[in-house]
Protein backbone atom coordinates (compact mmCIF):
# COMPACT_ATOMS: atom_id res chain seq x y z
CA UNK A 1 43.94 -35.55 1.50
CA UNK A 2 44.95 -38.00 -1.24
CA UNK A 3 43.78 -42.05 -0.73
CA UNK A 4 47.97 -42.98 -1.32
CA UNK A 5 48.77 -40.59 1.85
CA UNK A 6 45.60 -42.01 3.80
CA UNK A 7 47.27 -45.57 3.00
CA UNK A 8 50.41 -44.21 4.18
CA UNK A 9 49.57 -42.73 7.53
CA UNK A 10 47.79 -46.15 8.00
CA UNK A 11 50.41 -47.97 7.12
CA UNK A 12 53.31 -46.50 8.90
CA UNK A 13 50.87 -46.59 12.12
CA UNK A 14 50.53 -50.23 11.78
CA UNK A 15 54.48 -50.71 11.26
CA UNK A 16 54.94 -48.38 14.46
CA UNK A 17 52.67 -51.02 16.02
CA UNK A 18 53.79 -53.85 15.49
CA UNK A 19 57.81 -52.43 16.03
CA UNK A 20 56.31 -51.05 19.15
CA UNK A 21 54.47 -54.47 20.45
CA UNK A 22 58.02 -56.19 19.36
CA UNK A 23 59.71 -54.09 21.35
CA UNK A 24 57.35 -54.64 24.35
CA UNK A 25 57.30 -58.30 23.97
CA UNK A 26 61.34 -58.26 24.16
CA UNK A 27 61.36 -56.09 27.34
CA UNK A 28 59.08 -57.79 29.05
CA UNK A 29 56.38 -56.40 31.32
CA UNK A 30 59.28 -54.92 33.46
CA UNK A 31 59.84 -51.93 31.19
CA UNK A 32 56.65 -49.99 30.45
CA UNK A 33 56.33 -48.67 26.75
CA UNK A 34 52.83 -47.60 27.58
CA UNK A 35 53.39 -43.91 26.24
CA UNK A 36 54.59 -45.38 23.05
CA UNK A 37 51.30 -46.70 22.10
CA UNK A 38 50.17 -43.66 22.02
CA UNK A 39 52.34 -42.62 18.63
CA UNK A 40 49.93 -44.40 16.28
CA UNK A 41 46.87 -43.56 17.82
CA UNK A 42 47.83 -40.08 17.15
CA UNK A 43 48.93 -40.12 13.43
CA UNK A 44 45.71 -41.41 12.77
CA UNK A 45 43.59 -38.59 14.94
CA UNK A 46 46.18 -36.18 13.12
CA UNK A 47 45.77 -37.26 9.83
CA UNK A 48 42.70 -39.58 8.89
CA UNK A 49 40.10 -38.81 11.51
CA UNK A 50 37.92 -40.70 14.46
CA UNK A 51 36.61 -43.51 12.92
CA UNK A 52 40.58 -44.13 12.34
CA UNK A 53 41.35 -43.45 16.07
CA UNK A 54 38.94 -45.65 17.26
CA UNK A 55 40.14 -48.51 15.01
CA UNK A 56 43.64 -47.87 15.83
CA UNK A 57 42.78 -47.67 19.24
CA UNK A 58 40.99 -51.19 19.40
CA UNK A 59 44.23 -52.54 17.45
CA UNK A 60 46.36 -50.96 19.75
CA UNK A 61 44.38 -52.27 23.08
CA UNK A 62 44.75 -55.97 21.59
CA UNK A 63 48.06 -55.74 20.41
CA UNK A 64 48.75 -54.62 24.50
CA UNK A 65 46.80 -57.49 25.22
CA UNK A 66 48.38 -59.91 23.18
CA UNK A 67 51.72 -59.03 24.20
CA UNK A 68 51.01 -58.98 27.91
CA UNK A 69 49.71 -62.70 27.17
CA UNK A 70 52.57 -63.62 25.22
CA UNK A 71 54.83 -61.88 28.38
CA UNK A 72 53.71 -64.13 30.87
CA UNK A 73 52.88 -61.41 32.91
CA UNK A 74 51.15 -63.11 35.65
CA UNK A 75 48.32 -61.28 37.68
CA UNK A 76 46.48 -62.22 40.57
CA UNK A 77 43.16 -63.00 38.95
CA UNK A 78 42.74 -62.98 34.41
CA UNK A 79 40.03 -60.27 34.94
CA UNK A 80 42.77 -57.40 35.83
CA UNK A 81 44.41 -58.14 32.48
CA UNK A 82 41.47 -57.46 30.45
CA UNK A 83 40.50 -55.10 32.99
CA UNK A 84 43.99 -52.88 32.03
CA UNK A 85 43.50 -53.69 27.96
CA UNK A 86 40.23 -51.91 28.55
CA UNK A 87 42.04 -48.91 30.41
CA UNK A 88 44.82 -48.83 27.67
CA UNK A 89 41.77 -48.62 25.04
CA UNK A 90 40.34 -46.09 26.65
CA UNK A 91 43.57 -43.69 26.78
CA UNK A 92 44.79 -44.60 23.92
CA UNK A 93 41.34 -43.45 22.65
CA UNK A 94 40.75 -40.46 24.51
CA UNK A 95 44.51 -39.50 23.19
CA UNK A 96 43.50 -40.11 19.29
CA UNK A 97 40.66 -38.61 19.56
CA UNK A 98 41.94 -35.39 21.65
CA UNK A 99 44.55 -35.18 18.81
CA UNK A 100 41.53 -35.05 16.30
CA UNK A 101 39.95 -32.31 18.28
CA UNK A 102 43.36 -30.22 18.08
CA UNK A 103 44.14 -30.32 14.60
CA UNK A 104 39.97 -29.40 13.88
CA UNK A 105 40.62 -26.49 16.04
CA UNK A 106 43.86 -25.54 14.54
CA UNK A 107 42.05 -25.58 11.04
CA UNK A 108 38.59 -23.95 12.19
CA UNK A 109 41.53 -21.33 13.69
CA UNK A 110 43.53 -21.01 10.38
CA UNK A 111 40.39 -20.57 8.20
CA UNK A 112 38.94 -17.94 10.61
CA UNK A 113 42.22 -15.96 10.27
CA UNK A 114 42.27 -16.18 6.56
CA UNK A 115 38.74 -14.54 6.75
CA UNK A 116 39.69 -11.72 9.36
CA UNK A 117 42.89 -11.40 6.78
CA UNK A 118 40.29 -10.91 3.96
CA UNK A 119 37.98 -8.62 6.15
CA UNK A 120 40.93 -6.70 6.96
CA UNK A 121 42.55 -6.37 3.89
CA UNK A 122 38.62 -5.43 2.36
CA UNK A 123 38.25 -2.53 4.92
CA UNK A 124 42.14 -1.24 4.57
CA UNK A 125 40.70 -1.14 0.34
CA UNK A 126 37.95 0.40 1.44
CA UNK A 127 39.18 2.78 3.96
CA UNK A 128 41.88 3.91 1.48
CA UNK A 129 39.02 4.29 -1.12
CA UNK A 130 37.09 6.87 1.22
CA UNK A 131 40.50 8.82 2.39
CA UNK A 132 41.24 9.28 -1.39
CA UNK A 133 37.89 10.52 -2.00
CA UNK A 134 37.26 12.70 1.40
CA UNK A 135 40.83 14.29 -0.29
CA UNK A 136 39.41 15.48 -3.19
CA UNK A 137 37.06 17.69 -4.08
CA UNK A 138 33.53 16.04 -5.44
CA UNK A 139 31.87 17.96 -7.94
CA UNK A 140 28.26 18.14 -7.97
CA UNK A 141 25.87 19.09 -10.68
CA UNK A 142 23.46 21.79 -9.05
CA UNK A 143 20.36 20.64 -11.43
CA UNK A 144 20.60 16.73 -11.14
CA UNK A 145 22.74 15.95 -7.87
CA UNK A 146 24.97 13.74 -9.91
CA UNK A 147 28.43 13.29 -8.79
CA UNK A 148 31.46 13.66 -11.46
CA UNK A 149 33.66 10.48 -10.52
CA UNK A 150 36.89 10.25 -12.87
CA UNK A 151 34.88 12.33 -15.51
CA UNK A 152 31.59 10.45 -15.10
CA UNK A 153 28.91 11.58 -14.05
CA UNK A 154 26.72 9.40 -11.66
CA UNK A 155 23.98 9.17 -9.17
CA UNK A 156 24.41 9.83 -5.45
CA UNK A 157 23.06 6.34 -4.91
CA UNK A 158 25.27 4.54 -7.40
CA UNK A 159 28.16 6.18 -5.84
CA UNK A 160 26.99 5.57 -2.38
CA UNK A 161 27.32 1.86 -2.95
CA UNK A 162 29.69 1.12 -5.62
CA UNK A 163 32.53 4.04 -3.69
CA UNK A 164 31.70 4.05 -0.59
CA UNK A 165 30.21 0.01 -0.16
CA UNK A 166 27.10 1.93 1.64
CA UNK A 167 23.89 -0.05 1.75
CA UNK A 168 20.78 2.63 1.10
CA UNK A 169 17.64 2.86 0.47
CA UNK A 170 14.69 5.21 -0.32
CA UNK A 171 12.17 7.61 1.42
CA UNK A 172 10.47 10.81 1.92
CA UNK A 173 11.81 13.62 3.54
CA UNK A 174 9.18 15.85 5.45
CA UNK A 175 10.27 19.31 3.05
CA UNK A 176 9.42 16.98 0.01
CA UNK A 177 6.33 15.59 1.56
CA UNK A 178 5.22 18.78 2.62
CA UNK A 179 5.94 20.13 -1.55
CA UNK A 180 3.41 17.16 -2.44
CA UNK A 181 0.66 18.06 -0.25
CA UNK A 182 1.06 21.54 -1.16
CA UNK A 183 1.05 20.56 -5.08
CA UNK A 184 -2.03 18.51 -4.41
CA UNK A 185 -3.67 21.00 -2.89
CA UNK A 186 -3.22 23.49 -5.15
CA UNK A 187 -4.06 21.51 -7.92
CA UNK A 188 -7.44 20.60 -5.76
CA UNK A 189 -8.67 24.17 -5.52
CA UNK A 190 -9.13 25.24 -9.04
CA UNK A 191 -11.44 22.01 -9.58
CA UNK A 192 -13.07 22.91 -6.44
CA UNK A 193 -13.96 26.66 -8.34
């Protein structure tokens, strides 16, 4: 996200504000634009982040204040009026940052679907790969084992992994094993003589 639409989101959030505290101060305490307050808080969780919604937040809990001053709303003792710019702080806070939270998820979401997309389109490849080879018929040279792939003659292993995207690797099967003893015995006897 460019700095110029960072600056923008921050400053239509702090026009919304202040049109929004206006707009307050005019109606008077009578008419409650509470909700309202909640519309900048929430461009900046959408758009810039939590260090934003907390700052916006603070802004927007003193510009409540301020306007309830400037209202003349009269309460029974001072402490419930900074007790309720708290309270607005707080849930126009938890709002911002809940907003945050949803657009992460929406992106952690989107990027996890672009990489089942990828995994899916990687085994359709490979799927149609094996299909096009299980339909034909491999030829197989009787002396080496090689495999003739589009006139090219390769190793099982080589065409294992490159074809087939099969992960191998080597050992000893119990015929062969049993050929080596037998060689090595054989070969032990006459120097035995």
């Amino acid at each position: 996200m460019s700095k110029r639409f960072q600056l923008k989101v921050i400053l239509a959030s702090l026009a919304n504000l202040l049109v929004l505290s206006y707009g307050v101060y005019l109606a008077g305490y009578h008419f409650l634009f509470f909700v309202f307050f909640f519309i900048p808080v929430s461009l900046c969780g959408w758009y810039l982040g939590r260090v934003s919604v907390v700052c916006m937040a603070i802004l927007t809990g003193v510009a409540w204040c301020v306007v309830d001053i400037l209202s003349n709303h009269q309460y029974p003792a001072e402490v419930f009026r900074y007790a309720n710019t708290v309270i607005c702080f707080l849930a126009f806070a938890f709002i911002g940052l809940l907003v945050e939270n949803l657009r992460r998820s929406l992106h952690q979401q989107l990027e996890v679907q672009q990489e089942l997309e990828k995994a899916l389109d990687e085994i359709s490849r490979s799927t149609a790969e094996t299909r096009r080879l299980q339909g034909q018929l491999q030829v197989v040279c009787a002396w080496t084992k090689r495999i003739n792939i589009e006139g090219r003659w390769v190793a099982l292993d080589e065409f294992l992994t490159s074809k087939l995207n099969t992960q191998i690797t080597y050992g000893v099967s119990p015929e062969a094993m049993q050929e080596v003893l037998h060689t090595v015995e054989q070969a032990e006897i006459p120097a035995a003589g």
